[in-house]
C-alpha atoms as a PDB file:
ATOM      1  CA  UNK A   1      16.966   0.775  32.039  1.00  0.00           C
ATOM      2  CA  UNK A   2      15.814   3.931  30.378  1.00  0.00           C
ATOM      3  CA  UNK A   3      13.662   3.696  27.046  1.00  0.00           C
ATOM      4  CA  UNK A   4      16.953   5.898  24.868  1.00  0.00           C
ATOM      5  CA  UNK A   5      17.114   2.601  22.944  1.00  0.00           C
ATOM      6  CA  UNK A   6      13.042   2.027  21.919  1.00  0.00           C
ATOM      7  CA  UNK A   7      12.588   5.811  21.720  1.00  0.00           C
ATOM      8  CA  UNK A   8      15.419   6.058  18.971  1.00  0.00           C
ATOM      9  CA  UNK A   9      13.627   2.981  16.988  1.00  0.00           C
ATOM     10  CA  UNK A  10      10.262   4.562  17.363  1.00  0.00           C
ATOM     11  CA  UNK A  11      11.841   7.954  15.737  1.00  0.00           C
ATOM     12  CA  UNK A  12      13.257   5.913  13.210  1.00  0.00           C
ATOM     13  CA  UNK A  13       9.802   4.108  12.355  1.00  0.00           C
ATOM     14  CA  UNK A  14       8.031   7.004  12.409  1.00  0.00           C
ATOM     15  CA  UNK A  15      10.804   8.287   9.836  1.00  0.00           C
ATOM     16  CA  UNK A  16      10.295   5.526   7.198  1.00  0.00           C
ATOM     17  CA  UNK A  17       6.331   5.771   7.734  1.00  0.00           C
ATOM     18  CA  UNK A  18       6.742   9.533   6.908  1.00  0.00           C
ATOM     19  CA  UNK A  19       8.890   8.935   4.422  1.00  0.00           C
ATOM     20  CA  UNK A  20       6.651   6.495   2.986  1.00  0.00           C
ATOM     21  CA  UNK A  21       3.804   8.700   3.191  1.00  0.00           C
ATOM     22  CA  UNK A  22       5.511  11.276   1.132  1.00  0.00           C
ATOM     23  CA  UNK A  23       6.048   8.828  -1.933  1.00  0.00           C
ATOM     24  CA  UNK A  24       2.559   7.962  -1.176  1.00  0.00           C
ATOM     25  CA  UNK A  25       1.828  11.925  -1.941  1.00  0.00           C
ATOM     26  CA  UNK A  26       4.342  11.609  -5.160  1.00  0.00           C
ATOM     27  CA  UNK A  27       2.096   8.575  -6.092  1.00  0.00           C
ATOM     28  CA  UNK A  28      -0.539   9.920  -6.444  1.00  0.00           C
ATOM     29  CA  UNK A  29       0.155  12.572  -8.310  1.00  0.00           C
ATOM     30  CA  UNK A  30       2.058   9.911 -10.631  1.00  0.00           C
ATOM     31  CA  UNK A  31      -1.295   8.125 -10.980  1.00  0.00           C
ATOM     32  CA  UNK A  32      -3.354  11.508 -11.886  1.00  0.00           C
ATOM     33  CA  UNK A  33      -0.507  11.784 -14.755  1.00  0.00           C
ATOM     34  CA  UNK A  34      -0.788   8.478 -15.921  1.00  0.00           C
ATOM     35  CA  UNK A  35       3.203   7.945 -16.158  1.00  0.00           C
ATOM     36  CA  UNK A  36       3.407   4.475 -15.885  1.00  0.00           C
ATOM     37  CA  UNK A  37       7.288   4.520 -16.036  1.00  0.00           C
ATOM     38  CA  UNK A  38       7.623   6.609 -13.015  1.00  0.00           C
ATOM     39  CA  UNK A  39       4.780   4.911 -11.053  1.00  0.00           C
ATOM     40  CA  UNK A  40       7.009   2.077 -11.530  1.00  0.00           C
ATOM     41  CA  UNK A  41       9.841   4.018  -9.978  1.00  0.00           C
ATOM     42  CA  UNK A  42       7.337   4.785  -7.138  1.00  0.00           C
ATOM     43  CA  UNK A  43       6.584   1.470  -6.341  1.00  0.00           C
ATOM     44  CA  UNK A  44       9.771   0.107  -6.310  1.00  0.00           C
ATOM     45  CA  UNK A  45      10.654   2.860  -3.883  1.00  0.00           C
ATOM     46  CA  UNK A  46       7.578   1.902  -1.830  1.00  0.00           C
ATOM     47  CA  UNK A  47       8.474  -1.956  -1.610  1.00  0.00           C
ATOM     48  CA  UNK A  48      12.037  -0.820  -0.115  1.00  0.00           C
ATOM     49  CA  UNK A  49      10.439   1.315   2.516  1.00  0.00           C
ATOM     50  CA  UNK A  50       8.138  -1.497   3.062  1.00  0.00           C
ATOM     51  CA  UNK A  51      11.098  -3.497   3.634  1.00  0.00           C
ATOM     52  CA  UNK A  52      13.007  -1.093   6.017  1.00  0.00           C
ATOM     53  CA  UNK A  53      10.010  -0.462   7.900  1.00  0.00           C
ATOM     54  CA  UNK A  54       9.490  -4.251   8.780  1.00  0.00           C
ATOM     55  CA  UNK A  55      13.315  -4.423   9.795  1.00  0.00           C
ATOM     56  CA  UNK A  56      13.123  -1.273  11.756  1.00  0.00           C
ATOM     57  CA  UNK A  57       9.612  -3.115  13.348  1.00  0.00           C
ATOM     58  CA  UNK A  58      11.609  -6.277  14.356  1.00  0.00           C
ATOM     59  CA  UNK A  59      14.041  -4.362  15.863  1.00  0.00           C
ATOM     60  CA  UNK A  60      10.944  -2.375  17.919  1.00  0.00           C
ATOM     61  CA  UNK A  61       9.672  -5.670  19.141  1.00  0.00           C
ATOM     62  CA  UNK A  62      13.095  -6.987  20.293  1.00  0.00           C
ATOM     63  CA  UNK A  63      13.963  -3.268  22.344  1.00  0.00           C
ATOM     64  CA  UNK A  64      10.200  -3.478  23.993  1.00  0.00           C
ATOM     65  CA  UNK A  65      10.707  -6.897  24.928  1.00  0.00           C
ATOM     66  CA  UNK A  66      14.023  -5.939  26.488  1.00  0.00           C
ATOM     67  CA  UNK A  67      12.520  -2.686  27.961  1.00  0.00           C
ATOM     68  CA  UNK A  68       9.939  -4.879  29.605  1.00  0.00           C
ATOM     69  CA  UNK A  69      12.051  -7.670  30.897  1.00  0.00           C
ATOM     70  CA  UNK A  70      14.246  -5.075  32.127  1.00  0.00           C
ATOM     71  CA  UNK A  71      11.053  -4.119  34.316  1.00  0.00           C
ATOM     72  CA  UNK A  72      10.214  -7.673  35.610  1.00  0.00           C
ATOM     73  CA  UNK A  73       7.272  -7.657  33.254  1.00  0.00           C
ATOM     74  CA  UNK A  74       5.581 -10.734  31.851  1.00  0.00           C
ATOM     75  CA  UNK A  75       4.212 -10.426  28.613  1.00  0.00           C
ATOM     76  CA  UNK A  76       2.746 -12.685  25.761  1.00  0.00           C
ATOM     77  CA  UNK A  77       3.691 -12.455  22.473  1.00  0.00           C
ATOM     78  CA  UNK A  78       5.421  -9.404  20.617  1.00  0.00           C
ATOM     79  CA  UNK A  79       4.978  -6.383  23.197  1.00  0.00           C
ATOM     80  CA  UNK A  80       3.060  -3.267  22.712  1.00  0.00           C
ATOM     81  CA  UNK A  81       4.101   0.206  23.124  1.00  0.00           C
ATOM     82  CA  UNK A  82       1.313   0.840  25.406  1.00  0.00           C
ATOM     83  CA  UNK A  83       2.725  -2.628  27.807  1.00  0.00           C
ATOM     84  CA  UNK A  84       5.721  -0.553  27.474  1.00  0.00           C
ATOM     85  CA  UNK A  85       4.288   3.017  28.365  1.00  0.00           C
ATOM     86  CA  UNK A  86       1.885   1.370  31.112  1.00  0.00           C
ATOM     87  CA  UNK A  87       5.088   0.391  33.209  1.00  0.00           C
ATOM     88  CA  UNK A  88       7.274   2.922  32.381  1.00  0.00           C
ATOM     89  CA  UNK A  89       8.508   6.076  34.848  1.00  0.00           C
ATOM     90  CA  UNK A  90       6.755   9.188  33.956  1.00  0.00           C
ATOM     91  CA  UNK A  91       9.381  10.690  31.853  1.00  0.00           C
ATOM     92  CA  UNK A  92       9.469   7.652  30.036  1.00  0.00           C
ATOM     93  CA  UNK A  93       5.725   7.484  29.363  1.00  0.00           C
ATOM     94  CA  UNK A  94       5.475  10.974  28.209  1.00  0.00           C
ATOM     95  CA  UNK A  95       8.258  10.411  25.886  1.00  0.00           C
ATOM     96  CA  UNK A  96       6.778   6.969  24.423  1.00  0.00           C
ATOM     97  CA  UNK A  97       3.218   8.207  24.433  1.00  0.00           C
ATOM     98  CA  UNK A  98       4.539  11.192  22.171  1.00  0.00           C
ATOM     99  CA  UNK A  99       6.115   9.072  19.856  1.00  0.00           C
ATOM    100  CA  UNK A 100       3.112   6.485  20.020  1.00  0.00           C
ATOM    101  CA  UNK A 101       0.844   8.968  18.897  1.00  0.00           C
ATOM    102  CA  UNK A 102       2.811  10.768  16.177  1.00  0.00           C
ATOM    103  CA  UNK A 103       3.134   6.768  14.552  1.00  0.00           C
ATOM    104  CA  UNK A 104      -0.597   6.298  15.041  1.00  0.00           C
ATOM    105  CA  UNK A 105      -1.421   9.938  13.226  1.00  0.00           C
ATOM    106  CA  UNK A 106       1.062   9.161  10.384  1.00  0.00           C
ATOM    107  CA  UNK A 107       0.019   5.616   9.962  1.00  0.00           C
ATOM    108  CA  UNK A 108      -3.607   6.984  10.010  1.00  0.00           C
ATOM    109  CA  UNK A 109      -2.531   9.660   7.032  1.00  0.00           C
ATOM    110  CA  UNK A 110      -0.973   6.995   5.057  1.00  0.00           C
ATOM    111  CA  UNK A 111      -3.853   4.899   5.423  1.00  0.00           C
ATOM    112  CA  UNK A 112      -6.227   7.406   3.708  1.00  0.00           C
ATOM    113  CA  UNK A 113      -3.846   8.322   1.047  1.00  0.00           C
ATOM    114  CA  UNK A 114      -3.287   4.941   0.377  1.00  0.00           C
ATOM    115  CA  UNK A 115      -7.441   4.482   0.019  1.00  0.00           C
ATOM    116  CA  UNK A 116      -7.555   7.582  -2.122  1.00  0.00           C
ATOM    117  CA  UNK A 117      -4.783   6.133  -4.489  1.00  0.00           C
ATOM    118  CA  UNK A 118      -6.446   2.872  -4.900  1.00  0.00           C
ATOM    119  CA  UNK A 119      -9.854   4.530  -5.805  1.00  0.00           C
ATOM    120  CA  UNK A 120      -7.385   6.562  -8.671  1.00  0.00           C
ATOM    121  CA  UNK A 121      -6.027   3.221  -9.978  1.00  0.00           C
ATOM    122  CA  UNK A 122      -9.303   1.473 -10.474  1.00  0.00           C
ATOM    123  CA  UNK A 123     -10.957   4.411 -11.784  1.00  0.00           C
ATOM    124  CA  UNK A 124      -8.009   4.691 -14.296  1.00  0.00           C
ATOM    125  CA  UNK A 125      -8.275   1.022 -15.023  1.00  0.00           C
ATOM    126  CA  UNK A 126     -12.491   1.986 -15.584  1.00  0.00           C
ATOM    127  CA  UNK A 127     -11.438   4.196 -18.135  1.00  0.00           C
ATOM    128  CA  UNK A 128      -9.180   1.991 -19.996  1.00  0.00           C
ATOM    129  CA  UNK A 129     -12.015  -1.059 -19.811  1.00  0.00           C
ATOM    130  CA  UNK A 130     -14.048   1.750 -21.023  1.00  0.00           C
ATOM    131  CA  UNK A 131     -12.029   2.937 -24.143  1.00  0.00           C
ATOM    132  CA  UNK A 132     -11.274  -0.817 -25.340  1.00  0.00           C
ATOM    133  CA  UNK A 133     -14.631  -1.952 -25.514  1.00  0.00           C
ATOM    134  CA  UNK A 134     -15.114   1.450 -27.342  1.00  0.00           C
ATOM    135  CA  UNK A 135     -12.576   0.810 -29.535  1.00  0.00           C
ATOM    136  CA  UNK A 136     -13.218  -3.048 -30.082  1.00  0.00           C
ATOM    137  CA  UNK A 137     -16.183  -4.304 -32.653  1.00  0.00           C
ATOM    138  CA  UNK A 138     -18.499  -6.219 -30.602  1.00  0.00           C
ATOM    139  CA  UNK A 139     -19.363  -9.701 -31.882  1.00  0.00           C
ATOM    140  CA  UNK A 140     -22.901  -8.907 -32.453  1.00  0.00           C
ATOM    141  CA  UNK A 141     -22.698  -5.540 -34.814  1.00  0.00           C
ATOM    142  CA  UNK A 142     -19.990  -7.304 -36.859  1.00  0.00           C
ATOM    143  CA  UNK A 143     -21.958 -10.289 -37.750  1.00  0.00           C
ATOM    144  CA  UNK A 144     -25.303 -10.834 -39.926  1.00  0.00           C
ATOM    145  CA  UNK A 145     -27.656 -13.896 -39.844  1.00  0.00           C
ATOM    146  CA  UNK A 146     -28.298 -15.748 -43.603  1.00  0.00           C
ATOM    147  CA  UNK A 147     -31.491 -16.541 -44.280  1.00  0.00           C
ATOM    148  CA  UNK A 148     -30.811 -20.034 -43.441  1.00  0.00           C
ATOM    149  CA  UNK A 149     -29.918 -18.875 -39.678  1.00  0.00           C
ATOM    150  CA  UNK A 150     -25.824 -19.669 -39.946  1.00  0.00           C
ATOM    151  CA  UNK A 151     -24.241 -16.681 -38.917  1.00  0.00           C
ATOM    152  CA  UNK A 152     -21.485 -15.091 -41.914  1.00  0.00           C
ATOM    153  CA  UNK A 153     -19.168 -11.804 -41.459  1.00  0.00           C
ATOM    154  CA  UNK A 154     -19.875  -9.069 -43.875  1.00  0.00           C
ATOM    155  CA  UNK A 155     -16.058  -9.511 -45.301  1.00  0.00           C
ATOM    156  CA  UNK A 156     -17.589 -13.428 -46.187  1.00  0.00           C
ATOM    157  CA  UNK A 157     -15.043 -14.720 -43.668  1.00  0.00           C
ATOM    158  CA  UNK A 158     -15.308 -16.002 -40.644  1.00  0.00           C
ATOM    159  CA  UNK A 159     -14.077 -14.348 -37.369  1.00  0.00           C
ATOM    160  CA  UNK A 160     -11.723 -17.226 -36.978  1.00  0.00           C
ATOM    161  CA  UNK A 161     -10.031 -17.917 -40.805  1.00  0.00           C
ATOM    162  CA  UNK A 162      -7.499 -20.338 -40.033  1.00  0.00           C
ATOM    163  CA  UNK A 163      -6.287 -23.980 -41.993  1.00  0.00           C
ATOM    164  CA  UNK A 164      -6.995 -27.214 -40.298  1.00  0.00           C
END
């Protein structure tokens, strides 16, 4: 048996991981805007890709396991591509390791972008902390002690003016 079958799914996973990793680029340039509407557009893309690319995976681990049983090969577990390039003809392995490595590279890519785009998000979410508690009267400056020690408002009311 030939590897036609695993080296279409491995073009098709490394399709969806591309594919992902160009929303990933649209993301964070999304983020830098601050659109919030459209980053939710992004991220509902993402989470299908997300999806497809797990499908596409169990369909990867079903053709490797039927690559390598059609080799006589024992294996353990949900099989590798390198089980499956390790006891493959030489065409195969040439053709597998390509496709292994152009996965690993845009898996690596995504990984980094991915990093970069969570640093944008929290810093974003720094500056937001940053402008409420410049915006919001802190408990302190809005309050003055009575010569007594109680603690009164300057509008004479308290902070909390509700009926019992």
């Amino acid at each position: 048996m030939s590897a036609t079958n695993l080296t279409t799914t491995l073009a098709k996973l490394y399709k969806l991981h591309k594919s992902l990793f160009d929303l990933s680029m649209d993301k964070t340039d999304v983020i830098k805007k601050g659109d919030m509407s459209e980053l939710d557009r992004v991220l509902k893309d993402e989470q299908k890709h997300l999806a497809a690319i797990n499908t596409v995976e169990a369909d990867r681990q079903r053709e490797s396991s039927h690559y390598l049983q059609s080799r006589g090969v024992p294996f353990n577990g949900a099989p590798t591509i390198s089980q499956c390039i390790e006891h493959s003809s030489p065409q195969d392995q040439e053709t597998l390791a390509h496709w292994q490595q152009k996965l690993v590279g845009i898996i690596g890519e995504l990984k980094v972008r991915n990093e970069l785009n969570q640093k944008l998000v929290y810093q974003s979410l720094q500056f937001v902390n940053m402008n409420l508690s410049m915006t919001q009267p802190q408990p302190d400056q809005s309050t003055y002690s009575r010569p007594n020690g109680e603690k009164k408002s300057p509008t004479g009311r308290s902070m909390f003016d509700s009926k019992a």
